[in-house]
N, C-alpha and C. Protein backbone atom coordinates (compact mmCIF):
# COMPACT_ATOMS: atom_id res chain seq x y z
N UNK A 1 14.82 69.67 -164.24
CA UNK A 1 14.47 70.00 -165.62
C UNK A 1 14.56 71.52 -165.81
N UNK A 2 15.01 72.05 -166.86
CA UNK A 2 15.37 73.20 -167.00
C UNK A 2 14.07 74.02 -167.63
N UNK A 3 14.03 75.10 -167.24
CA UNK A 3 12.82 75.85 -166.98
C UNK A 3 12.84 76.10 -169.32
N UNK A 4 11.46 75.96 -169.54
CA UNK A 4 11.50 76.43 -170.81
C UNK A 4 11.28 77.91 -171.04
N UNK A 5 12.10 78.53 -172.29
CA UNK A 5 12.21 79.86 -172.26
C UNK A 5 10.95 80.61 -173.27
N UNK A 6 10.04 80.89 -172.40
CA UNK A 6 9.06 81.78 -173.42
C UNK A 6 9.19 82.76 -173.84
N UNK A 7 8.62 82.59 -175.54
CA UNK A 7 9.42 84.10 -175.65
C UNK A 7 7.83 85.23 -176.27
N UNK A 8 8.61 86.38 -175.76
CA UNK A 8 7.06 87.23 -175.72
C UNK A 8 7.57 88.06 -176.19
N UNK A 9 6.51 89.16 -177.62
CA UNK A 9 6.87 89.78 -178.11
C UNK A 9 6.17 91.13 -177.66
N UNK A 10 7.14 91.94 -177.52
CA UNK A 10 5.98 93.36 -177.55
C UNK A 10 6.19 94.45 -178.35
N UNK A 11 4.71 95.02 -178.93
CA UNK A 11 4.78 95.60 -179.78
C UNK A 11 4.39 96.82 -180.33
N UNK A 12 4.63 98.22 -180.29
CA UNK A 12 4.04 99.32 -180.40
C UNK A 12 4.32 100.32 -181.87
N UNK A 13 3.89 101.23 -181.95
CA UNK A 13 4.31 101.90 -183.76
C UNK A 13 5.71 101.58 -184.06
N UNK A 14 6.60 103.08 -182.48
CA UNK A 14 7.42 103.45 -182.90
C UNK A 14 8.77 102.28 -182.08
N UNK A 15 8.18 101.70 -181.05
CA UNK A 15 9.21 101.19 -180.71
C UNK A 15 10.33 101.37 -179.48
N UNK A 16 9.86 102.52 -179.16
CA UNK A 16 10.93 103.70 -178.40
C UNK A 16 10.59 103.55 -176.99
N UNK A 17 9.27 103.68 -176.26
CA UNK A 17 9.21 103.59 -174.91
C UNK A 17 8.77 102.24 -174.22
N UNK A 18 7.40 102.25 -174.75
CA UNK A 18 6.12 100.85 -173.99
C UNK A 18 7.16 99.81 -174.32
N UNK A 19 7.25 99.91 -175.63
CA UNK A 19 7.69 98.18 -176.08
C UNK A 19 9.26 98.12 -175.13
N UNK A 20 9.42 99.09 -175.77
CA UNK A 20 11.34 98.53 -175.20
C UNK A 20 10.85 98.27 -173.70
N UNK A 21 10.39 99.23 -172.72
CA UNK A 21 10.07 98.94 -171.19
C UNK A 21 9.91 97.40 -171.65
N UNK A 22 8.74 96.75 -171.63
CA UNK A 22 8.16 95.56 -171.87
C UNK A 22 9.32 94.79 -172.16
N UNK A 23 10.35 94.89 -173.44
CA UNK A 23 11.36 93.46 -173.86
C UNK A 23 12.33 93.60 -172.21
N UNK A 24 12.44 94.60 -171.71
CA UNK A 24 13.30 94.66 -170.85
C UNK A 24 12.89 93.82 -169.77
N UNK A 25 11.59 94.20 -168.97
CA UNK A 25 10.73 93.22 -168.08
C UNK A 25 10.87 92.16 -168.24
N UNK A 26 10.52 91.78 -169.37
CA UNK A 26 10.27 90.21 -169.83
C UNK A 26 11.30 89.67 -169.74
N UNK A 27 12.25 89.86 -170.42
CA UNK A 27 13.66 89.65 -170.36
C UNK A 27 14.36 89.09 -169.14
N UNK A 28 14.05 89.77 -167.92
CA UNK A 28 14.20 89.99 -166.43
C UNK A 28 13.69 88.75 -165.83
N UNK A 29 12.65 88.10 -166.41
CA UNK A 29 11.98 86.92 -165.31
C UNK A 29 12.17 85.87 -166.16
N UNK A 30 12.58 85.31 -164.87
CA UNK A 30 13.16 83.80 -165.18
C UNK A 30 12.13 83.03 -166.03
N UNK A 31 12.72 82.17 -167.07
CA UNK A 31 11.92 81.18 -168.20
C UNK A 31 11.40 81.99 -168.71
N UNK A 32 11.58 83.42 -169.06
CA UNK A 32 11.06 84.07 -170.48
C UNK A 32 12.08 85.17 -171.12
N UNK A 33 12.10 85.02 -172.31
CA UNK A 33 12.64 86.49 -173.12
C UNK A 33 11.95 86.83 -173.55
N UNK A 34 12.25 88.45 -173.42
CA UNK A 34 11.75 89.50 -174.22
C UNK A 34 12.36 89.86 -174.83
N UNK A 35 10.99 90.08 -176.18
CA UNK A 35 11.57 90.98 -177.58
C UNK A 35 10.68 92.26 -177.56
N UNK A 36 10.90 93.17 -178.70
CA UNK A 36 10.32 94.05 -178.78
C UNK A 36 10.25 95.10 -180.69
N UNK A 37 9.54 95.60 -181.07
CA UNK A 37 9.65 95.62 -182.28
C UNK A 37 8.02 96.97 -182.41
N UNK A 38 8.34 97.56 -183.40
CA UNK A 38 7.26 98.42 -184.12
C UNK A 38 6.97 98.23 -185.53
N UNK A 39 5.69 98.81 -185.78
CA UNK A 39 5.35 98.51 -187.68
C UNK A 39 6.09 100.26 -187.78
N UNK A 40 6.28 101.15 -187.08
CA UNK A 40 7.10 102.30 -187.74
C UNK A 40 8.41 102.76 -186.86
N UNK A 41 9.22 101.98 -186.34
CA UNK A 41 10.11 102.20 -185.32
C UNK A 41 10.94 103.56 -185.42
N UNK A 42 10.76 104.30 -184.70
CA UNK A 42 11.90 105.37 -184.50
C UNK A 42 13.47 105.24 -184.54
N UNK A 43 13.61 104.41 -184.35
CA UNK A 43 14.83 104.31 -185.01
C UNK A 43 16.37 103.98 -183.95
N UNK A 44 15.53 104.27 -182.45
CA UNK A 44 16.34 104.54 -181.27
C UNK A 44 15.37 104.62 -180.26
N UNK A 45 15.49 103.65 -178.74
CA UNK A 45 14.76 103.87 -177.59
C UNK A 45 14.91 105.44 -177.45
N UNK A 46 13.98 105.45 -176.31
CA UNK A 46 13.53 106.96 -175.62
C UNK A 46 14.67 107.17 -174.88
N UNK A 47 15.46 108.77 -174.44
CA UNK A 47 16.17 108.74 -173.45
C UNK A 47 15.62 107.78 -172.08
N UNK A 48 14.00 108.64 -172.33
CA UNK A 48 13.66 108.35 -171.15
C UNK A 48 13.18 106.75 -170.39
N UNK A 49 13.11 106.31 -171.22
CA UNK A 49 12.75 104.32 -171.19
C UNK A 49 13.92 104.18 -170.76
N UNK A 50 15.42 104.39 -171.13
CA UNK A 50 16.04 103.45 -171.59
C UNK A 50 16.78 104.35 -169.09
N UNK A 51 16.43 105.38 -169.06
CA UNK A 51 17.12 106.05 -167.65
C UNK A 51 16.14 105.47 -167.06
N UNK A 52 14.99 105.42 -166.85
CA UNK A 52 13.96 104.45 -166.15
C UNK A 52 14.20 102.90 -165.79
N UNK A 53 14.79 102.61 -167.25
CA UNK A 53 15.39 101.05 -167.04
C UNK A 53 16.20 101.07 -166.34
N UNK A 54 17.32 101.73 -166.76
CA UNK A 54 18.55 101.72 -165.68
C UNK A 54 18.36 102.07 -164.31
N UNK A 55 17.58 102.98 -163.97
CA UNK A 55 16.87 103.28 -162.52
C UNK A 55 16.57 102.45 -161.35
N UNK A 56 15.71 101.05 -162.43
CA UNK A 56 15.40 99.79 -161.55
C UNK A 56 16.56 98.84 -162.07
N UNK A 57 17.54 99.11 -162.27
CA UNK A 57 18.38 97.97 -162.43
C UNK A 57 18.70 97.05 -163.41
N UNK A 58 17.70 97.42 -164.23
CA UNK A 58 17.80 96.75 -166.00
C UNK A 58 18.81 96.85 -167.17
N UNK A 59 19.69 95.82 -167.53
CA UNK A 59 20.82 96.25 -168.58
C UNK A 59 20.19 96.76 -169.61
N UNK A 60 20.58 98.24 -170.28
CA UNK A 60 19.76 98.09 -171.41
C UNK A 60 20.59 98.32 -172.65
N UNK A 61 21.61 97.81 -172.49
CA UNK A 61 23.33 97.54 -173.83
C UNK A 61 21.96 97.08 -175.26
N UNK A 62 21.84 95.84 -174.54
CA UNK A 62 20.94 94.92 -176.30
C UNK A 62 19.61 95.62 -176.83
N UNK A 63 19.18 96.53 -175.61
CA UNK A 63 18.00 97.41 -176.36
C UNK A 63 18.11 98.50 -177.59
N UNK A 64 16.75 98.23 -178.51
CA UNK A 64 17.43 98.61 -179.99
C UNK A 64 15.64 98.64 -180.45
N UNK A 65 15.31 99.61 -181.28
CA UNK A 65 14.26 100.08 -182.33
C UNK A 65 14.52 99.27 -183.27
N UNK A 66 13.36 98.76 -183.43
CA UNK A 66 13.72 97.78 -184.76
C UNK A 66 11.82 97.13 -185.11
N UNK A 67 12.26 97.64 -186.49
CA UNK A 67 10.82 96.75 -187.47
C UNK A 67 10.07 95.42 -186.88
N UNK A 68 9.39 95.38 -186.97
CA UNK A 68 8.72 94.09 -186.29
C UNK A 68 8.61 92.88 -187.81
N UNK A 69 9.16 93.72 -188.95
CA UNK A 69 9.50 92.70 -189.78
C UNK A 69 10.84 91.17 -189.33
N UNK A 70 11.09 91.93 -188.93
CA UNK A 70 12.36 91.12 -188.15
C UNK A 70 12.34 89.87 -187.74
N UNK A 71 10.85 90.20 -186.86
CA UNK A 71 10.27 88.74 -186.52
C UNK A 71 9.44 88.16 -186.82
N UNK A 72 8.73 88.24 -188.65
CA UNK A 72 8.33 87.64 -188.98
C UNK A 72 8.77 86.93 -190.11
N UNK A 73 10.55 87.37 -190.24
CA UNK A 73 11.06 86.67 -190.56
C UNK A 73 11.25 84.79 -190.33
N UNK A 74 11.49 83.94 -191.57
CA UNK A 74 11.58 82.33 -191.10
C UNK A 74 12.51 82.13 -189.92
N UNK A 75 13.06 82.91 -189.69
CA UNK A 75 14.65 82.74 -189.36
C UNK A 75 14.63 83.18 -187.80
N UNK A 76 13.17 83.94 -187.54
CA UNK A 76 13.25 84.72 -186.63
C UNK A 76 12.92 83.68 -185.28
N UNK A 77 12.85 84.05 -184.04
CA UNK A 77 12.82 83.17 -183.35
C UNK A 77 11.41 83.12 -183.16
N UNK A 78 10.78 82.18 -182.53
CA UNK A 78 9.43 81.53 -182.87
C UNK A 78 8.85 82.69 -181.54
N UNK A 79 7.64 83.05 -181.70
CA UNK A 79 7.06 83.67 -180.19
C UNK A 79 6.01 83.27 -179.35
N UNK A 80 5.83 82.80 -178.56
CA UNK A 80 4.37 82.33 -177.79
C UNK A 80 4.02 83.48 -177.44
N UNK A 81 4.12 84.14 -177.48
CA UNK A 81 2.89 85.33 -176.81
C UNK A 81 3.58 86.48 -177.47
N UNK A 82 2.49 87.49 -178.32
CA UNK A 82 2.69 89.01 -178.67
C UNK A 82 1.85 89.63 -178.18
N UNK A 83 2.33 90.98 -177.85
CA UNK A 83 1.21 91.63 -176.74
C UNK A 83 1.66 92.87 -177.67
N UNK A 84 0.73 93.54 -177.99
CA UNK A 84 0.38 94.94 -178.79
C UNK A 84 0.01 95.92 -177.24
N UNK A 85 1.20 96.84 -177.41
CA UNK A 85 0.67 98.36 -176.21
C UNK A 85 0.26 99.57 -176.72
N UNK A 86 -0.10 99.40 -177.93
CA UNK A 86 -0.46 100.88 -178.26
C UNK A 86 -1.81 100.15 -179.40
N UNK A 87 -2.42 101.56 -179.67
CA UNK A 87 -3.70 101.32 -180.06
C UNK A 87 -3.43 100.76 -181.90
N UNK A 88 -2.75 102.07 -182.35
CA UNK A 88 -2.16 102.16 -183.46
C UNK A 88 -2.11 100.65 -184.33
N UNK A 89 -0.69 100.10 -183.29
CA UNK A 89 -0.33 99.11 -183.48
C UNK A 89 -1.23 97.88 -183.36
N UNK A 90 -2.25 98.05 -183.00
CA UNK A 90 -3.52 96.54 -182.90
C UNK A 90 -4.11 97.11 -183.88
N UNK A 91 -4.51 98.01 -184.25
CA UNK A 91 -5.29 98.28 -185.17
C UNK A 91 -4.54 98.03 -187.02
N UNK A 92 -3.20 97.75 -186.92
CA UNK A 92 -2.67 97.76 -188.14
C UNK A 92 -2.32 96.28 -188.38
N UNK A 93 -2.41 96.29 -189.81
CA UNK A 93 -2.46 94.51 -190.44
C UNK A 93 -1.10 94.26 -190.12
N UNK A 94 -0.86 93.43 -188.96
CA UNK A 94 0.61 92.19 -188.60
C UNK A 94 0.86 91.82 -189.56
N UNK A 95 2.53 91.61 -189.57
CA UNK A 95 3.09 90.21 -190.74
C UNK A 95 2.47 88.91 -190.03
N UNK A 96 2.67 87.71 -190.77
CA UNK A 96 2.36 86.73 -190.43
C UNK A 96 3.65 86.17 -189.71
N UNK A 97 2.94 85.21 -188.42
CA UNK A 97 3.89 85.35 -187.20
C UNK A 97 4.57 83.68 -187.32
N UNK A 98 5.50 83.38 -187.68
CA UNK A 98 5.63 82.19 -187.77
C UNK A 98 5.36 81.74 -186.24
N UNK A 99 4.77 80.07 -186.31
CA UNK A 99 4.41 79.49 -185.16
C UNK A 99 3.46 79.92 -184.52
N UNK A 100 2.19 80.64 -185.10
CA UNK A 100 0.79 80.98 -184.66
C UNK A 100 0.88 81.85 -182.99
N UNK A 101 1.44 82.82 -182.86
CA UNK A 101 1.59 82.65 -180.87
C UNK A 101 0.10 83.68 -181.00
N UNK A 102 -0.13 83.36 -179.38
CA UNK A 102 -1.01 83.76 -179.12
C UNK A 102 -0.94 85.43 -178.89
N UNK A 103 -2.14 86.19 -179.27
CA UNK A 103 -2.00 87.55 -179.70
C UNK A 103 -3.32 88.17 -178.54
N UNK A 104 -2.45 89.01 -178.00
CA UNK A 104 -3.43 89.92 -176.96
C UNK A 104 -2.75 91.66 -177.13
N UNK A 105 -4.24 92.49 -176.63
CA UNK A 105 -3.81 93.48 -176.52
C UNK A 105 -3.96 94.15 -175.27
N UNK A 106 -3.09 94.97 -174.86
CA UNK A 106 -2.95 96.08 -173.51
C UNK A 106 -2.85 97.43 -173.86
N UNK A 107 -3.70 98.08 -174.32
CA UNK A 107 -3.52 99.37 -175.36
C UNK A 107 -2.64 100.36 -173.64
N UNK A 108 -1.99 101.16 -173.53
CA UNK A 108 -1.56 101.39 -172.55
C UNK A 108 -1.12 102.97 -173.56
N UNK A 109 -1.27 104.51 -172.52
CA UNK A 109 -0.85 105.63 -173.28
C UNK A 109 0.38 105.47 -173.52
N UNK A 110 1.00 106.47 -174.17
CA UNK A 110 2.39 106.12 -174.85
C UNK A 110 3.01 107.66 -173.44
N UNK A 111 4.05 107.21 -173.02
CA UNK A 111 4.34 108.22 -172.23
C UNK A 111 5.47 109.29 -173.12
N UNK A 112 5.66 109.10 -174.25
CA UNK A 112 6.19 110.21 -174.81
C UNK A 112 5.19 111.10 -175.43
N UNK A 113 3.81 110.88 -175.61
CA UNK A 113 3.10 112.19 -175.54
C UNK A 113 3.27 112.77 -174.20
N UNK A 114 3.52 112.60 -173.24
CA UNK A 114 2.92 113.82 -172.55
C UNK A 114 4.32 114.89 -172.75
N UNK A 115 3.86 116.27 -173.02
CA UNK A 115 4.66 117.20 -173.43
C UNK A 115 5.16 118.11 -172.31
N UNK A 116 4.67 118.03 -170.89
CA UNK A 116 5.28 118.62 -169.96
C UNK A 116 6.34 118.07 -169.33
N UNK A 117 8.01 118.57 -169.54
CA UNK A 117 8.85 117.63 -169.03
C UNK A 117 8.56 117.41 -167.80
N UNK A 118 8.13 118.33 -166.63
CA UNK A 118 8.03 117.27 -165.20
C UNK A 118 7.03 116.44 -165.10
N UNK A 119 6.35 116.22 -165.69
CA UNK A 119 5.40 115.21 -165.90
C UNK A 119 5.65 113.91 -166.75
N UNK A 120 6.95 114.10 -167.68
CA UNK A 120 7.04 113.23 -168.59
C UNK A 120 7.96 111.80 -167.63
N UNK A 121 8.76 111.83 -166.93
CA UNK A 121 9.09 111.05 -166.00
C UNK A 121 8.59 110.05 -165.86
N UNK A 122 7.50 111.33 -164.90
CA UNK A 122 6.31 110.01 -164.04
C UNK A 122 5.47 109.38 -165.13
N UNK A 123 5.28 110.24 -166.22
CA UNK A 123 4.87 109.00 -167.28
C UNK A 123 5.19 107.77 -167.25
N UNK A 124 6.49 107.80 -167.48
CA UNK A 124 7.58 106.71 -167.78
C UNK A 124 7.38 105.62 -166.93
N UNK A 125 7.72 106.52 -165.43
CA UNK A 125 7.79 105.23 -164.44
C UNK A 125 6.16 104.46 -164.50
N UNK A 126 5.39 105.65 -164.84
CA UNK A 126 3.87 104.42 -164.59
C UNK A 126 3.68 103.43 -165.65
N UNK A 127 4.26 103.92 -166.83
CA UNK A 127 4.34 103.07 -168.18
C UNK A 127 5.35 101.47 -167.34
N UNK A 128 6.31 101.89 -167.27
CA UNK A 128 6.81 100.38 -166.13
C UNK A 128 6.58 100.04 -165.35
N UNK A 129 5.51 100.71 -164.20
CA UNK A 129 4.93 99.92 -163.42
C UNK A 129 3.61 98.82 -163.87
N UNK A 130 2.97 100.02 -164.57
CA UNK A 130 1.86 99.38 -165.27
C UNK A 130 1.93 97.95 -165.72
N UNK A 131 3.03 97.92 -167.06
CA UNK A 131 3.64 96.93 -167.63
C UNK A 131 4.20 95.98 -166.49
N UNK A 132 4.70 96.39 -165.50
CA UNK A 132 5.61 95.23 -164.64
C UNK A 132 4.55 94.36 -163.78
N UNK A 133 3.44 95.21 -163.49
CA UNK A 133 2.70 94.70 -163.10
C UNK A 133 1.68 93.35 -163.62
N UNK A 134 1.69 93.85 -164.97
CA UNK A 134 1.20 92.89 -165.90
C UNK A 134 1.92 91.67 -166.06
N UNK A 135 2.69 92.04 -166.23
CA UNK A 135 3.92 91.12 -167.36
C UNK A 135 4.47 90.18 -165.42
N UNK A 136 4.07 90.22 -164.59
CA UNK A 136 4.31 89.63 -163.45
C UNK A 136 3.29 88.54 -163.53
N UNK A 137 2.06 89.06 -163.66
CA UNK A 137 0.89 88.19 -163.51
C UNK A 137 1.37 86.87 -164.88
N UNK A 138 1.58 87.62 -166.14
CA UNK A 138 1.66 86.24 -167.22
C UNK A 138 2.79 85.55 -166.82
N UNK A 139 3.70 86.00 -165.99
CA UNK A 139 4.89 84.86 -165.46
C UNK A 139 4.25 83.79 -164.18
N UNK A 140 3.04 84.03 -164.02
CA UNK A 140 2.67 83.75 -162.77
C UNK A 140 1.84 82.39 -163.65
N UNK A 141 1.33 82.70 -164.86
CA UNK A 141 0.29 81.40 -165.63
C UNK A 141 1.51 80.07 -166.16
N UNK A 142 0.63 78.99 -166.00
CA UNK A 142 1.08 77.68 -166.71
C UNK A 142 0.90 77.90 -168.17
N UNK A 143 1.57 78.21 -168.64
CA UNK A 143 1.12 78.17 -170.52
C UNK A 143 0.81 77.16 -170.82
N UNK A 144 1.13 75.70 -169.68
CA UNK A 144 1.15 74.48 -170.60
C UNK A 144 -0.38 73.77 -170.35
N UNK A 145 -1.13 74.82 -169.31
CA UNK A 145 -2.20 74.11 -168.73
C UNK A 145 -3.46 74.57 -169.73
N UNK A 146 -2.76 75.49 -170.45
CA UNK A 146 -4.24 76.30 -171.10
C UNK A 146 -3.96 75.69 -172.66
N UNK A 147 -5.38 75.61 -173.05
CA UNK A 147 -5.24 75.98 -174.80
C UNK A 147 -5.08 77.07 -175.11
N UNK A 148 -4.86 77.12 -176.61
CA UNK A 148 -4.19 78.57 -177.19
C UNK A 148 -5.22 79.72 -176.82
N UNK A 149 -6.68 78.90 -176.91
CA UNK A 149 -7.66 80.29 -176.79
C UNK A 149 -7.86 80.89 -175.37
N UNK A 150 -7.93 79.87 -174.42
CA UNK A 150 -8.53 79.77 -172.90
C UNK A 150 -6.42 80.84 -172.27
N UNK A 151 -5.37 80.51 -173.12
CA UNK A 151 -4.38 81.29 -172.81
C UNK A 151 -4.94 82.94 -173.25
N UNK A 152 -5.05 82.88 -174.44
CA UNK A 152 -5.45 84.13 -174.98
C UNK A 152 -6.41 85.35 -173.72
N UNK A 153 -7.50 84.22 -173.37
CA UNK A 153 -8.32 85.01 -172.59
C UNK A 153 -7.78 85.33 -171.45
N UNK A 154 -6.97 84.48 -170.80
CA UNK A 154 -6.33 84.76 -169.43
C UNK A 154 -5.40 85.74 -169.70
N UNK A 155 -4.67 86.09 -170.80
CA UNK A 155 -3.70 86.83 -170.74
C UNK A 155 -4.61 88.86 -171.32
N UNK A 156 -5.84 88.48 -171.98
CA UNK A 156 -6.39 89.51 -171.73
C UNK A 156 -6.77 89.94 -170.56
N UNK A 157 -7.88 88.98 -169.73
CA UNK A 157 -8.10 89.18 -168.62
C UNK A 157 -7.08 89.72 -167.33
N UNK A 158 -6.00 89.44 -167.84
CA UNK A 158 -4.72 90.17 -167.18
C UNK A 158 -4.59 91.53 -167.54
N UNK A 159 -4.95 92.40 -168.19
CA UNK A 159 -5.20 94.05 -168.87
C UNK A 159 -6.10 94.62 -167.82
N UNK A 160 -7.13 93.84 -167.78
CA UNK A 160 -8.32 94.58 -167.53
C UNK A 160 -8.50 94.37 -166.18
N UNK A 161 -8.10 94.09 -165.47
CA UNK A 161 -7.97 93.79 -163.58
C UNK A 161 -6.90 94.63 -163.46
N UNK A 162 -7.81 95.16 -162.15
CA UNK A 162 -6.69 96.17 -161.40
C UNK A 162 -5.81 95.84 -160.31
């Protein structure tokens, strides 16, 4: 039986570093896609997300800044899980998500503040470890074993463990 494809959204203002890292991850493990989307997208990934990706081996051709209107379009593809990485972005009123998915947050710093370029790097890479680390554990859950809420909590409870 062929593995079902979950699809997980991630979501930050601008769009440019956390999230894109995140659609890329997700993307990467088997039986899930990743998307990715902002309520104010910049307009274009980060240099630096997109040389980080490529670093560990990640295609990043289909990565793209883009409105998170997109996917709350009818048309758009349905999402079981949206995960908000920035504060901003949990704190601002969502479109309505067709197909109810379950909504958690991982507020995580944005590594394009930090303003010292040799420091801005290692931002980066901890912003993808951080995330890879996470986004390992929700490939690791049965989605089909939990209800929507008892998912919800496990996939918070995945933030907050070190």
């Amino acid at each position: 039986m062929p593995l079902k494809n979950h699809n997980i959204l991630i979501l930050c203002t601008g769009n440019s570093a956390r999230s894109i890292i995140g659609e890329a991850l997700v993307s990467a493990m088997p039986g899930f896609k990743g998307y990715s989307a902002g309520s104010s997208p910049r307009g274009e990934p980060h240099p630096l997300a997109l040389s980080v990706l490529e670093a560990k081996g990640h295609d990043t051709s289909g990565l793209s800044s883009k409105s998170w209107d997109v996917f709350a379009a009818e048309d758009a593809p349905k999402m079981d899980v949206i995960i908000t990485v920035c504060d901003n972005a949990a704190g601002e009123s969502c479109p309505y998500w067709p197909g109810h998915p379950v909504q958690v947050h991982w507020g995580l710093a944005d590594p394009v503040d930090v303003e010292e370029m040799s420091r801005q790097r290692i931002a980066f890479e901890d912003t993808y470890f951080s995330l890879k680390k996470r986004l390992q554990r929700l490939a690791a859950l049965d989605f089909d074993a939990f209800s929507p809420e008892e998912l919800k909590a496990e996939l918070q409870a995945i933030h907050t463990r070190r």
